[in-house]
C-alpha atoms as a PDB file:
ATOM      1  CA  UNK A   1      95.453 121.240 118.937  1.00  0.00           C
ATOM      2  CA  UNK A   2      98.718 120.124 120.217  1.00  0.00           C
ATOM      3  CA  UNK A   3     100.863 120.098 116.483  1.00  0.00           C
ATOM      4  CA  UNK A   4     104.064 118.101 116.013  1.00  0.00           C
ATOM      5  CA  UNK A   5     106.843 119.602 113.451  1.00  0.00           C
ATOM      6  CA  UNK A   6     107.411 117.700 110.567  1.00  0.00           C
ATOM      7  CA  UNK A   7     110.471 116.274 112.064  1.00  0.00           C
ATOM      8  CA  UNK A   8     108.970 114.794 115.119  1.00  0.00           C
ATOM      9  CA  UNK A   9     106.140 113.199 113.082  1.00  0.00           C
ATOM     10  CA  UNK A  10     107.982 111.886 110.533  1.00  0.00           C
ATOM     11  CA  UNK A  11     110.156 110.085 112.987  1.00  0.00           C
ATOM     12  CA  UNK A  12     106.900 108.487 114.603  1.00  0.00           C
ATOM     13  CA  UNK A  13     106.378 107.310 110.737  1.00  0.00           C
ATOM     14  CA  UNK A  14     109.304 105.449 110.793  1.00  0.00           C
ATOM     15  CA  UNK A  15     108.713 104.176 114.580  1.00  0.00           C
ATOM     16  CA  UNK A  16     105.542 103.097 113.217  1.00  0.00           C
ATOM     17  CA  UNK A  17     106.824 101.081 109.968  1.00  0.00           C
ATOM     18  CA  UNK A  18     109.089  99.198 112.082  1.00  0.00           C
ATOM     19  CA  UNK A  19     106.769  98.617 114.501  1.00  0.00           C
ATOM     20  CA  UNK A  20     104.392  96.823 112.082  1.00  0.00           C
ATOM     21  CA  UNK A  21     107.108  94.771 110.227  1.00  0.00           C
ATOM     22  CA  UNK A  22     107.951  92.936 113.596  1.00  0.00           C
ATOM     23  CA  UNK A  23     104.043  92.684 114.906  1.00  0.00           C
ATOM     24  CA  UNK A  24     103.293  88.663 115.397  1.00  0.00           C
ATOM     25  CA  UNK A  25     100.562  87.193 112.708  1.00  0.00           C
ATOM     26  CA  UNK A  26      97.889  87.212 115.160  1.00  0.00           C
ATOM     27  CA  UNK A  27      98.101  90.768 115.625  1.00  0.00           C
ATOM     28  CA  UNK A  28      98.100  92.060 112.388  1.00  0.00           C
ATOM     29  CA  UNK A  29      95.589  89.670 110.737  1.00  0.00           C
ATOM     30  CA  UNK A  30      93.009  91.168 113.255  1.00  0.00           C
ATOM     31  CA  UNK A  31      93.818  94.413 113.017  1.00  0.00           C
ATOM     32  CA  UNK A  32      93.649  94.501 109.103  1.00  0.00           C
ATOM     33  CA  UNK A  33      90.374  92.708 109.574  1.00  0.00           C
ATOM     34  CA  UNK A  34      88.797  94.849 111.855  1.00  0.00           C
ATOM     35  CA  UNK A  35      90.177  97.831 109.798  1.00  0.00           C
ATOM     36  CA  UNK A  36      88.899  96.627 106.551  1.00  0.00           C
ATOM     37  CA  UNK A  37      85.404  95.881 108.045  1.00  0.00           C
ATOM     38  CA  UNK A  38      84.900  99.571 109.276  1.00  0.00           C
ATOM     39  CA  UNK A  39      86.173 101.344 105.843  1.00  0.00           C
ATOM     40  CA  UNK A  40      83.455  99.069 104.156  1.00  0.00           C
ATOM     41  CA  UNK A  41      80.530 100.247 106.938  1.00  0.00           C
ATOM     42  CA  UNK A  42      81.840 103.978 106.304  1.00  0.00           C
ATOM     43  CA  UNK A  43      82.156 103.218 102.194  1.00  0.00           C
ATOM     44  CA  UNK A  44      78.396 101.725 102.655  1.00  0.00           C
ATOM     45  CA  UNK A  45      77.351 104.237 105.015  1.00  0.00           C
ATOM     46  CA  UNK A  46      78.615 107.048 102.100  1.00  0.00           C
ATOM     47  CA  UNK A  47      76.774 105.504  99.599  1.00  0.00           C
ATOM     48  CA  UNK A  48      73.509 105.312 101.544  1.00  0.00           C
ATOM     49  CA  UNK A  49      73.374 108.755 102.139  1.00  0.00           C
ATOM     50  CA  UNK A  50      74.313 109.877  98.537  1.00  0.00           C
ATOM     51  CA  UNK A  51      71.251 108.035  97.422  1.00  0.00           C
ATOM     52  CA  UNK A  52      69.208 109.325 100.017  1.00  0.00           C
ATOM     53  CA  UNK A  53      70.222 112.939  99.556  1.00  0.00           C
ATOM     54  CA  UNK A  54      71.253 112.899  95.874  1.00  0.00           C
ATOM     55  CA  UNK A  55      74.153 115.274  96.891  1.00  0.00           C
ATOM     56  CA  UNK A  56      77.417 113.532  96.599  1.00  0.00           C
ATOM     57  CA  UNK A  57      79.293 115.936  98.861  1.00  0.00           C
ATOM     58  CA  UNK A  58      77.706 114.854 101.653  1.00  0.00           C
ATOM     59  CA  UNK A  59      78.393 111.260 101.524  1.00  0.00           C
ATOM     60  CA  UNK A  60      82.009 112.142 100.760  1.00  0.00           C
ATOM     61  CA  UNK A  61      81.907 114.695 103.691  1.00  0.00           C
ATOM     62  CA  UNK A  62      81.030 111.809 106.561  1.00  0.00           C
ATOM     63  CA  UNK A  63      82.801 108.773 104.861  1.00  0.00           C
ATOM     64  CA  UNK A  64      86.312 109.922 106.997  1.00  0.00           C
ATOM     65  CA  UNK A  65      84.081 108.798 110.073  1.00  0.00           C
ATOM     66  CA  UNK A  66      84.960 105.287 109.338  1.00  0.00           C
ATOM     67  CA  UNK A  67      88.864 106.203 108.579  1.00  0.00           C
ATOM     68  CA  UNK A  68      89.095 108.079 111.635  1.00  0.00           C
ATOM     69  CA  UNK A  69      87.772 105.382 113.910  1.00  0.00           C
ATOM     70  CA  UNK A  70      90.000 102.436 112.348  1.00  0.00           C
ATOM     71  CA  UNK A  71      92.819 104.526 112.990  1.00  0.00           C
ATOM     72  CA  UNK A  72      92.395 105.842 116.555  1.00  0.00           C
ATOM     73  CA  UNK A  73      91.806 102.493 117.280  1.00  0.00           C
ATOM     74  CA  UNK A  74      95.163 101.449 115.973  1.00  0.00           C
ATOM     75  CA  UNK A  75      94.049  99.023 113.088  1.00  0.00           C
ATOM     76  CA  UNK A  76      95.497  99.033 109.626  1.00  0.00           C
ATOM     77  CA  UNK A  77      95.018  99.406 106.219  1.00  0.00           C
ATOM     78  CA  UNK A  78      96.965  98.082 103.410  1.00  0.00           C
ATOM     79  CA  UNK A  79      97.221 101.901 102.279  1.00  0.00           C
ATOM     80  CA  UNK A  80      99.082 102.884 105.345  1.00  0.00           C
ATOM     81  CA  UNK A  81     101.339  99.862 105.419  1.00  0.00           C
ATOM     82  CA  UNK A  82     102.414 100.632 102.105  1.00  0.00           C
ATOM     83  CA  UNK A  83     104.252 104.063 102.971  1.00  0.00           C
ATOM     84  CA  UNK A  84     104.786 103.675 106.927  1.00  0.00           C
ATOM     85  CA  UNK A  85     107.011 100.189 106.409  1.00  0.00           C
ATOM     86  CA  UNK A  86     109.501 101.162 103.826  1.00  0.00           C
ATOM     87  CA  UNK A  87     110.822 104.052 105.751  1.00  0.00           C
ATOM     88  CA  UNK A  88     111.663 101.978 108.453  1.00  0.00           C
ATOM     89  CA  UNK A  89     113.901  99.497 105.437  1.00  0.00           C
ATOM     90  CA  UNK A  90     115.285 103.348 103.932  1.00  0.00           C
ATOM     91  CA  UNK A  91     116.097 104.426 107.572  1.00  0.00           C
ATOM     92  CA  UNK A  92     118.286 101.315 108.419  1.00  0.00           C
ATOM     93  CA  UNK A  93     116.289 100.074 111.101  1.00  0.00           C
ATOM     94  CA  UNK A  94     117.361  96.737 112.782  1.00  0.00           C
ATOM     95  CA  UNK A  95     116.347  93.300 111.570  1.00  0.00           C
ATOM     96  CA  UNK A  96     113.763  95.013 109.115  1.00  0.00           C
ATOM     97  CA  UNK A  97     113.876  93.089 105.368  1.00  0.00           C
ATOM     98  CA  UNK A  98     112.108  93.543 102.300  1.00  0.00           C
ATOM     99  CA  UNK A  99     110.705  90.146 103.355  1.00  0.00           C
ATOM    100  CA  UNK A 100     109.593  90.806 106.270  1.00  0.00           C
ATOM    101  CA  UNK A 101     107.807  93.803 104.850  1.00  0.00           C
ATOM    102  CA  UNK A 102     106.483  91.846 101.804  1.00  0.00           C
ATOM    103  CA  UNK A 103     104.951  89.584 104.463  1.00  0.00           C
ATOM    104  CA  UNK A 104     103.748  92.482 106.563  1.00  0.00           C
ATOM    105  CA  UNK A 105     101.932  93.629 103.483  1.00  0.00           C
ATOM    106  CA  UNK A 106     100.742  90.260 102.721  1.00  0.00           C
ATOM    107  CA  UNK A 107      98.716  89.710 106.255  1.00  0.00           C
ATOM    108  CA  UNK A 108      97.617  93.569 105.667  1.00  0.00           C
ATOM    109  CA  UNK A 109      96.274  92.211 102.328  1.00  0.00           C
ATOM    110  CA  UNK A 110      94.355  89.142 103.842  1.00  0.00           C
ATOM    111  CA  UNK A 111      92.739  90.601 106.538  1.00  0.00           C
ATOM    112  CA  UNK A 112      91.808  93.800 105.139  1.00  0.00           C
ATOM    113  CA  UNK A 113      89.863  91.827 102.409  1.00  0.00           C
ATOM    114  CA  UNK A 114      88.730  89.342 104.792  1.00  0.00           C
ATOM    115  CA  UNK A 115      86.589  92.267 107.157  1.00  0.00           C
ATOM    116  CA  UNK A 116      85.572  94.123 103.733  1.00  0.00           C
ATOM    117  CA  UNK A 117      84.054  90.891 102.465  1.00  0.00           C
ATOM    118  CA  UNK A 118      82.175  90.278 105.812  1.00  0.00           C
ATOM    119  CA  UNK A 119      80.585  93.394 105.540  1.00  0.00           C
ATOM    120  CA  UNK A 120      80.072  92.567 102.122  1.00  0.00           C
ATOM    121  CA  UNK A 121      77.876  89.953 102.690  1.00  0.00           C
ATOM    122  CA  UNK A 122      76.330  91.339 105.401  1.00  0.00           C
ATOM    123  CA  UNK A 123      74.795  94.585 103.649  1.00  0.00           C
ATOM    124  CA  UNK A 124      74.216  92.057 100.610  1.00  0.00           C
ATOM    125  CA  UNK A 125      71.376  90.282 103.221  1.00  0.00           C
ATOM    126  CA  UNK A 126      70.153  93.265 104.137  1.00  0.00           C
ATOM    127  CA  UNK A 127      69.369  95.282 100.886  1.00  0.00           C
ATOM    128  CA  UNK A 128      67.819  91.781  99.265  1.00  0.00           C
ATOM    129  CA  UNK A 129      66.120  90.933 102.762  1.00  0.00           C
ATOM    130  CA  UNK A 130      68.310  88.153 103.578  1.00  0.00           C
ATOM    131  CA  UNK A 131      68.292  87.182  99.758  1.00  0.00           C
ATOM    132  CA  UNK A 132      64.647  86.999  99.489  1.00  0.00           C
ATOM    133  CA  UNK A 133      64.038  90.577  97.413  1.00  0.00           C
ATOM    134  CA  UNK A 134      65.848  92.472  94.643  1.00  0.00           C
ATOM    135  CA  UNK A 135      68.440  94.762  95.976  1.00  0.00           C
ATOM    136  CA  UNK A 136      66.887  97.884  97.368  1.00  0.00           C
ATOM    137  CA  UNK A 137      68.202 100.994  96.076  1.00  0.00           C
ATOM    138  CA  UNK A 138      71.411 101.229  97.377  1.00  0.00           C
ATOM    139  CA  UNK A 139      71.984  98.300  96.893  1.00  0.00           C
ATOM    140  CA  UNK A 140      71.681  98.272  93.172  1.00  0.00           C
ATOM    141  CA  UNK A 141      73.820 101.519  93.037  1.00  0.00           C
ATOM    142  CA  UNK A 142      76.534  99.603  94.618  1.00  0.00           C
ATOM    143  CA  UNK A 143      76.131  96.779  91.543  1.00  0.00           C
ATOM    144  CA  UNK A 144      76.352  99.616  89.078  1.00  0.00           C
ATOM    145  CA  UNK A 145      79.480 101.378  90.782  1.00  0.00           C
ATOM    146  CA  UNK A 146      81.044  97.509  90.105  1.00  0.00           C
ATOM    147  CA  UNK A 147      80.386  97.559  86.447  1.00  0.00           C
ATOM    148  CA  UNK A 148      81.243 101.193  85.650  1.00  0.00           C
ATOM    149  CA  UNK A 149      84.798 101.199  87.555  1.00  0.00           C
ATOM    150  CA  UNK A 150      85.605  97.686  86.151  1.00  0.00           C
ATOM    151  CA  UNK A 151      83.588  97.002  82.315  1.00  0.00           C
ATOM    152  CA  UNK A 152      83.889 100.801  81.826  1.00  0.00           C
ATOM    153  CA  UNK A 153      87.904 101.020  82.043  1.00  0.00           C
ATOM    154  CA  UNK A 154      88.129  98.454  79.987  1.00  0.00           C
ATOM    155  CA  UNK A 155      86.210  99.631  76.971  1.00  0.00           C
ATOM    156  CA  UNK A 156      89.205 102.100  76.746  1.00  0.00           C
ATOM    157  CA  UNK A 157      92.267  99.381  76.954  1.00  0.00           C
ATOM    158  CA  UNK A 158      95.459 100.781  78.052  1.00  0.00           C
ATOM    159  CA  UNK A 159      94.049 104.176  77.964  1.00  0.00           C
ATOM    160  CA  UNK A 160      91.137 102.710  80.498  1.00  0.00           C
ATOM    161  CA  UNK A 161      94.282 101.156  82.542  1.00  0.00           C
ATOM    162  CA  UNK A 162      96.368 104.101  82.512  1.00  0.00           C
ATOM    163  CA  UNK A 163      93.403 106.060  84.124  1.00  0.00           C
ATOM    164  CA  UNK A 164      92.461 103.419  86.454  1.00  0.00           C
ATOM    165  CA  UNK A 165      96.439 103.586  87.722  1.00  0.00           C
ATOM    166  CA  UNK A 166      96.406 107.123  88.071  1.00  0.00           C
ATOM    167  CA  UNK A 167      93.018 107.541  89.975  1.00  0.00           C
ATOM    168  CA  UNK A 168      94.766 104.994  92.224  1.00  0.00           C
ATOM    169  CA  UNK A 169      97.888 106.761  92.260  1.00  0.00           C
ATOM    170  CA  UNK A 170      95.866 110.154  93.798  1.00  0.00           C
ATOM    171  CA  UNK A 171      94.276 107.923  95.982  1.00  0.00           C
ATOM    172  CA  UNK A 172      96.594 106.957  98.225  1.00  0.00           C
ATOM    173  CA  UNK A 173      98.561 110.333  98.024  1.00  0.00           C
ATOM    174  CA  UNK A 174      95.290 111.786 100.080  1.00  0.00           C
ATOM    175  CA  UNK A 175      94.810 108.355 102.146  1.00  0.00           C
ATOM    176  CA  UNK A 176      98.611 108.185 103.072  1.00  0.00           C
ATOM    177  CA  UNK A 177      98.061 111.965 103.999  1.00  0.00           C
ATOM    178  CA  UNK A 178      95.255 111.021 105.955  1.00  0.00           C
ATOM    179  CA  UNK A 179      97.586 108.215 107.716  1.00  0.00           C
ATOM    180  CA  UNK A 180     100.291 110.998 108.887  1.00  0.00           C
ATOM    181  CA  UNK A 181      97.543 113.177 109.782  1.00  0.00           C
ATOM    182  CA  UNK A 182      97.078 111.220 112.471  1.00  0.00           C
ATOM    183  CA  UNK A 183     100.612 111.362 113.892  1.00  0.00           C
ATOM    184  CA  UNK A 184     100.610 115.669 113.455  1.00  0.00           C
ATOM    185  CA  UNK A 185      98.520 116.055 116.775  1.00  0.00           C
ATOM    186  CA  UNK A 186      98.832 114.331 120.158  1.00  0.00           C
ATOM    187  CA  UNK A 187      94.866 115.127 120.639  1.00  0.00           C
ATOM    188  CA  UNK A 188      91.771 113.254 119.064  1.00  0.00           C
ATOM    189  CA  UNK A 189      90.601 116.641 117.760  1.00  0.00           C
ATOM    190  CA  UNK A 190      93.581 117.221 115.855  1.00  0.00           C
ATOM    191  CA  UNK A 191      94.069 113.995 114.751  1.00  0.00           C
ATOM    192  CA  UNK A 192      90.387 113.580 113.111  1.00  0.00           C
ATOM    193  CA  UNK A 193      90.776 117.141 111.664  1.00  0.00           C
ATOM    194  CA  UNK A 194      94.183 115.934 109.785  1.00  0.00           C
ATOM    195  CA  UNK A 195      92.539 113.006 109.052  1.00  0.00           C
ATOM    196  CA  UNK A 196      89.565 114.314 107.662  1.00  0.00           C
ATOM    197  CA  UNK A 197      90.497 116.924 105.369  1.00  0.00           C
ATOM    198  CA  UNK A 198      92.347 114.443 102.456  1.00  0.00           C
ATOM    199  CA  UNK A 199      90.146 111.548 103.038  1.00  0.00           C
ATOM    200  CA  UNK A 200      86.976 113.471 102.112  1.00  0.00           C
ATOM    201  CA  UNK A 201      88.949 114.778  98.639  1.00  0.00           C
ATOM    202  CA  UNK A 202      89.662 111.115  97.587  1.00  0.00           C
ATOM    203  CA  UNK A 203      86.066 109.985  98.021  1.00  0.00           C
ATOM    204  CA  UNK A 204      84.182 112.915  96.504  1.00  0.00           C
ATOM    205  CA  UNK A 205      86.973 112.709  94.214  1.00  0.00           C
ATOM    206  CA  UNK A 206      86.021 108.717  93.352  1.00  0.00           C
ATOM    207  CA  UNK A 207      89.941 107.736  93.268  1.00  0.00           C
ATOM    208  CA  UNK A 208      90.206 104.435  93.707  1.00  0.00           C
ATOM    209  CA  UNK A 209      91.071 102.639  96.468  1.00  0.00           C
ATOM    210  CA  UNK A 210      91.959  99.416  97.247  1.00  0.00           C
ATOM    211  CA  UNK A 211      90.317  98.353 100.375  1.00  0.00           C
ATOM    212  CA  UNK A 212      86.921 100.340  99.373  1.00  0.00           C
ATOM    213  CA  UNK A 213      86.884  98.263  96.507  1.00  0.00           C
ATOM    214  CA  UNK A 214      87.290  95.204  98.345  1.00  0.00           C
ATOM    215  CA  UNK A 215      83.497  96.141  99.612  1.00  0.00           C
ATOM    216  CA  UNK A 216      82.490  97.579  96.673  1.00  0.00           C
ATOM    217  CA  UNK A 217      83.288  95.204  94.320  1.00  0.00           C
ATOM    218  CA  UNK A 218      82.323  91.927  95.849  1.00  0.00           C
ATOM    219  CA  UNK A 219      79.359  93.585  96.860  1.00  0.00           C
ATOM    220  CA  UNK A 220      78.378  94.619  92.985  1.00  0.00           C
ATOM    221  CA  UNK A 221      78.564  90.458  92.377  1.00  0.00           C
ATOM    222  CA  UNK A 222      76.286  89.469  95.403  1.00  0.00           C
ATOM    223  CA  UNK A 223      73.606  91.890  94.034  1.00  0.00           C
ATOM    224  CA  UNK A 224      73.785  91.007  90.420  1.00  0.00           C
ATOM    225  CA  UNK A 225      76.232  93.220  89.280  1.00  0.00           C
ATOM    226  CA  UNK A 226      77.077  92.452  85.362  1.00  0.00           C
ATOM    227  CA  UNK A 227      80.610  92.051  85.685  1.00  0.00           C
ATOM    228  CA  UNK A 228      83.432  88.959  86.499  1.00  0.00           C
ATOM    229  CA  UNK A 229      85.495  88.492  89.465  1.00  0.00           C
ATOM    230  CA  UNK A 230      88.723  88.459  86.496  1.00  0.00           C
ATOM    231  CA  UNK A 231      86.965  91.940  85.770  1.00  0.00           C
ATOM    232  CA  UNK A 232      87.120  92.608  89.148  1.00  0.00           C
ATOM    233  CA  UNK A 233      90.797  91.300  89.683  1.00  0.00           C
ATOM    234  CA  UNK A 234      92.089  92.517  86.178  1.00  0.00           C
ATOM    235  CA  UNK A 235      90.478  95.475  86.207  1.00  0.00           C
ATOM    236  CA  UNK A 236      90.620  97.365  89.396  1.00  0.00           C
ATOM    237  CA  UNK A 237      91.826  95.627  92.241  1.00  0.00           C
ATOM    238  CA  UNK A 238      95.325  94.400  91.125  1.00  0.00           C
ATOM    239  CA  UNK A 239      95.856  97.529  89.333  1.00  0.00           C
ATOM    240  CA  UNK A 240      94.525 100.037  92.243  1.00  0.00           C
ATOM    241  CA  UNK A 241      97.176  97.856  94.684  1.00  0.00           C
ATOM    242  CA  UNK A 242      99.725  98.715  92.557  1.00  0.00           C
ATOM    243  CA  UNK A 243      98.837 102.382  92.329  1.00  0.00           C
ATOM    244  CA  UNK A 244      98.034 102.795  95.729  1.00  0.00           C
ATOM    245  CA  UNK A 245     101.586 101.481  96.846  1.00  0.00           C
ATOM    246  CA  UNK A 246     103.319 103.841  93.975  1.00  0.00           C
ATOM    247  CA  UNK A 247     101.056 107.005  94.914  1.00  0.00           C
ATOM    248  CA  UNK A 248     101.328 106.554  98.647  1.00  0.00           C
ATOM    249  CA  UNK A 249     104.965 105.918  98.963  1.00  0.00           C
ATOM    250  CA  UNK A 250     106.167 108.528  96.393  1.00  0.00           C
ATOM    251  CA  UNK A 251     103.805 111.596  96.705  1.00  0.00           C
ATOM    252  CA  UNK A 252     103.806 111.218 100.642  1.00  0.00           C
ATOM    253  CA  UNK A 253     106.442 108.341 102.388  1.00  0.00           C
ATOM    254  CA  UNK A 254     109.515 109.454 100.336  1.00  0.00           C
ATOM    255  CA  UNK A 255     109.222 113.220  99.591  1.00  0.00           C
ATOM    256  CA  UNK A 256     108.559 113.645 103.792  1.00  0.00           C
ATOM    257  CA  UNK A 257     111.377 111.410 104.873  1.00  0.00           C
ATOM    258  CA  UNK A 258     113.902 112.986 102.412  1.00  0.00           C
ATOM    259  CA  UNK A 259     112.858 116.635 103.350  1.00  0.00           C
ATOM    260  CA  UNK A 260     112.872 115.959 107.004  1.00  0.00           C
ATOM    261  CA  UNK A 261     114.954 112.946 108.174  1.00  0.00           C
ATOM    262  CA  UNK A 262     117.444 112.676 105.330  1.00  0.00           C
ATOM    263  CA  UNK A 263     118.568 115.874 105.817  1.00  0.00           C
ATOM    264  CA  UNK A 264     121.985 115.062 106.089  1.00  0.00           C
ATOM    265  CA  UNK A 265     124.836 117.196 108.170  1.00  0.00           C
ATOM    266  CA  UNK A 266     124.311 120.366 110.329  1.00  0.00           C
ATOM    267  CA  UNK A 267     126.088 123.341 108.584  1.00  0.00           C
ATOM    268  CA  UNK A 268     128.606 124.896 111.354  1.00  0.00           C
ATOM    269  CA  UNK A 269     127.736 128.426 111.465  1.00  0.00           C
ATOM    270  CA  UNK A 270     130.763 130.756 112.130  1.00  0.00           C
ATOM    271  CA  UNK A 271     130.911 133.860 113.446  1.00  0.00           C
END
């Protein structure tokens, strides 16, 4: 495969943040949608074949299908967003704001939940036969998953939060690793191998990320799923956001553009 240097694709990182801080509404609201709607076929297409098999490696082995396709397709998740935009702010770029990256993050947000919660009710029709059965099998795994990563961190208080922020945290290290991944190789083969490698740790992992929960979750209350939407909201979602955008900007955005843009003056070498 055709490799970049760290140098080169860091660069494209930042060319890429500032890109999406000036992209117009339209454009970004579709492209979060259409990326949120494919990470919740892969997350339901994962799920399916854990139950099916009983061996969760494999699920977590082809879930990266779905991240790879969103991505060479140029859509975006509110994972990526959160490392790729900064860097263009740190890097001094030209008419790029903290507002107009809050905003950026904000129509990431939206339309990243809005394609998740499509699929959402989509798969919800199908495992209860357009609401006219109990949820198959799958789909009463998927209610379970809701209760146990919501109910069961919050039996433990701020113990159960401080666990729930650090599985997010991890999460988006190997996502945003997945994200630059795609930037290290100018061929598809490269690209979906880069990809591949950290997105499969953070699902067989079960770190928790924001826009798979956006499917999950949702989906656990269509099929019954004993928990709240304030569970939901309270705890997971609000607290995986914030962990995703800590994880993904520290462990991968910062460390790379510090090591290999900031790298300050050329020594002069005498002889």
């Amino acid at each position: 495969m055709a490799y970049l240097v760290p140098s080169e694709f860091v660069t494209k990182m930042v060319d890429a943040g500032e890109s999406k801080v000036f992209m117009s509404t339209r454009d970004t609201l579709i492209r979060a949608y259409m990326a949120g709607a494919i990470l919740a076929l892969a997350a339901v297409f994962a799920v399916t074949i854990t139950v099916q098999t009983g061996v969760p490696i494999v699920g977590a082995a082809l879930f990266p299908v779905g991240f790879c396709i969103l991505y060479l397709l140029g859509f975006d998740l509110l994972t990526g967003v959160f490392v790729l935009t900064p860097l263009a702010l740190l890097d001094k770029r030209p008419g790029v704001t903290v507002g107009g990256i809050l905003r950026n993050w904000g129509l990431v947000f939206i339309g990243n939940f809005g394609g998740a919660f499509t699929v959402a009710l989509m798969m919800a029709c199908i495992f209860t036969n357009g609401w006219s059965t109990p949820p198959d099998k799958v789909g009463q795994i998927i209610g379970h998953i809701g209760e146990g990563r919501t109910l069961g961190y919050a039996q433990y208080g701020a113990a159960g939060m401080l666990t729930l922020f650090i599985r997010a945290m991890l999460c988006n290290w190997m996502v945003s690793t997945g994200v630059v991944g795609a930037m290290i190789s100018t061929t598809v083969t490269g690209k979906v191998l880069a990809m591949w490698m950290p997105i499969m740790v953070f699902f067989y992992m079960t770190f928790e990320h924001s826009i798979v929960n956006m499917f999950l979750f949702p989906s656990g209350l269509l099929l019954g799923g004993k928990f709240t939407i304030m569970d939901y909201l309270i705890w997971n979602e609000i607290p995986t956001v914030l962990g995703n955008l800590v994880g993904g900007l520290a462990f991968t955005g910062l460390t790379l553009y510090a090591t290999h843009v900031r790298t300050g003056a050329k020594r002069k070498v005498t002889v």
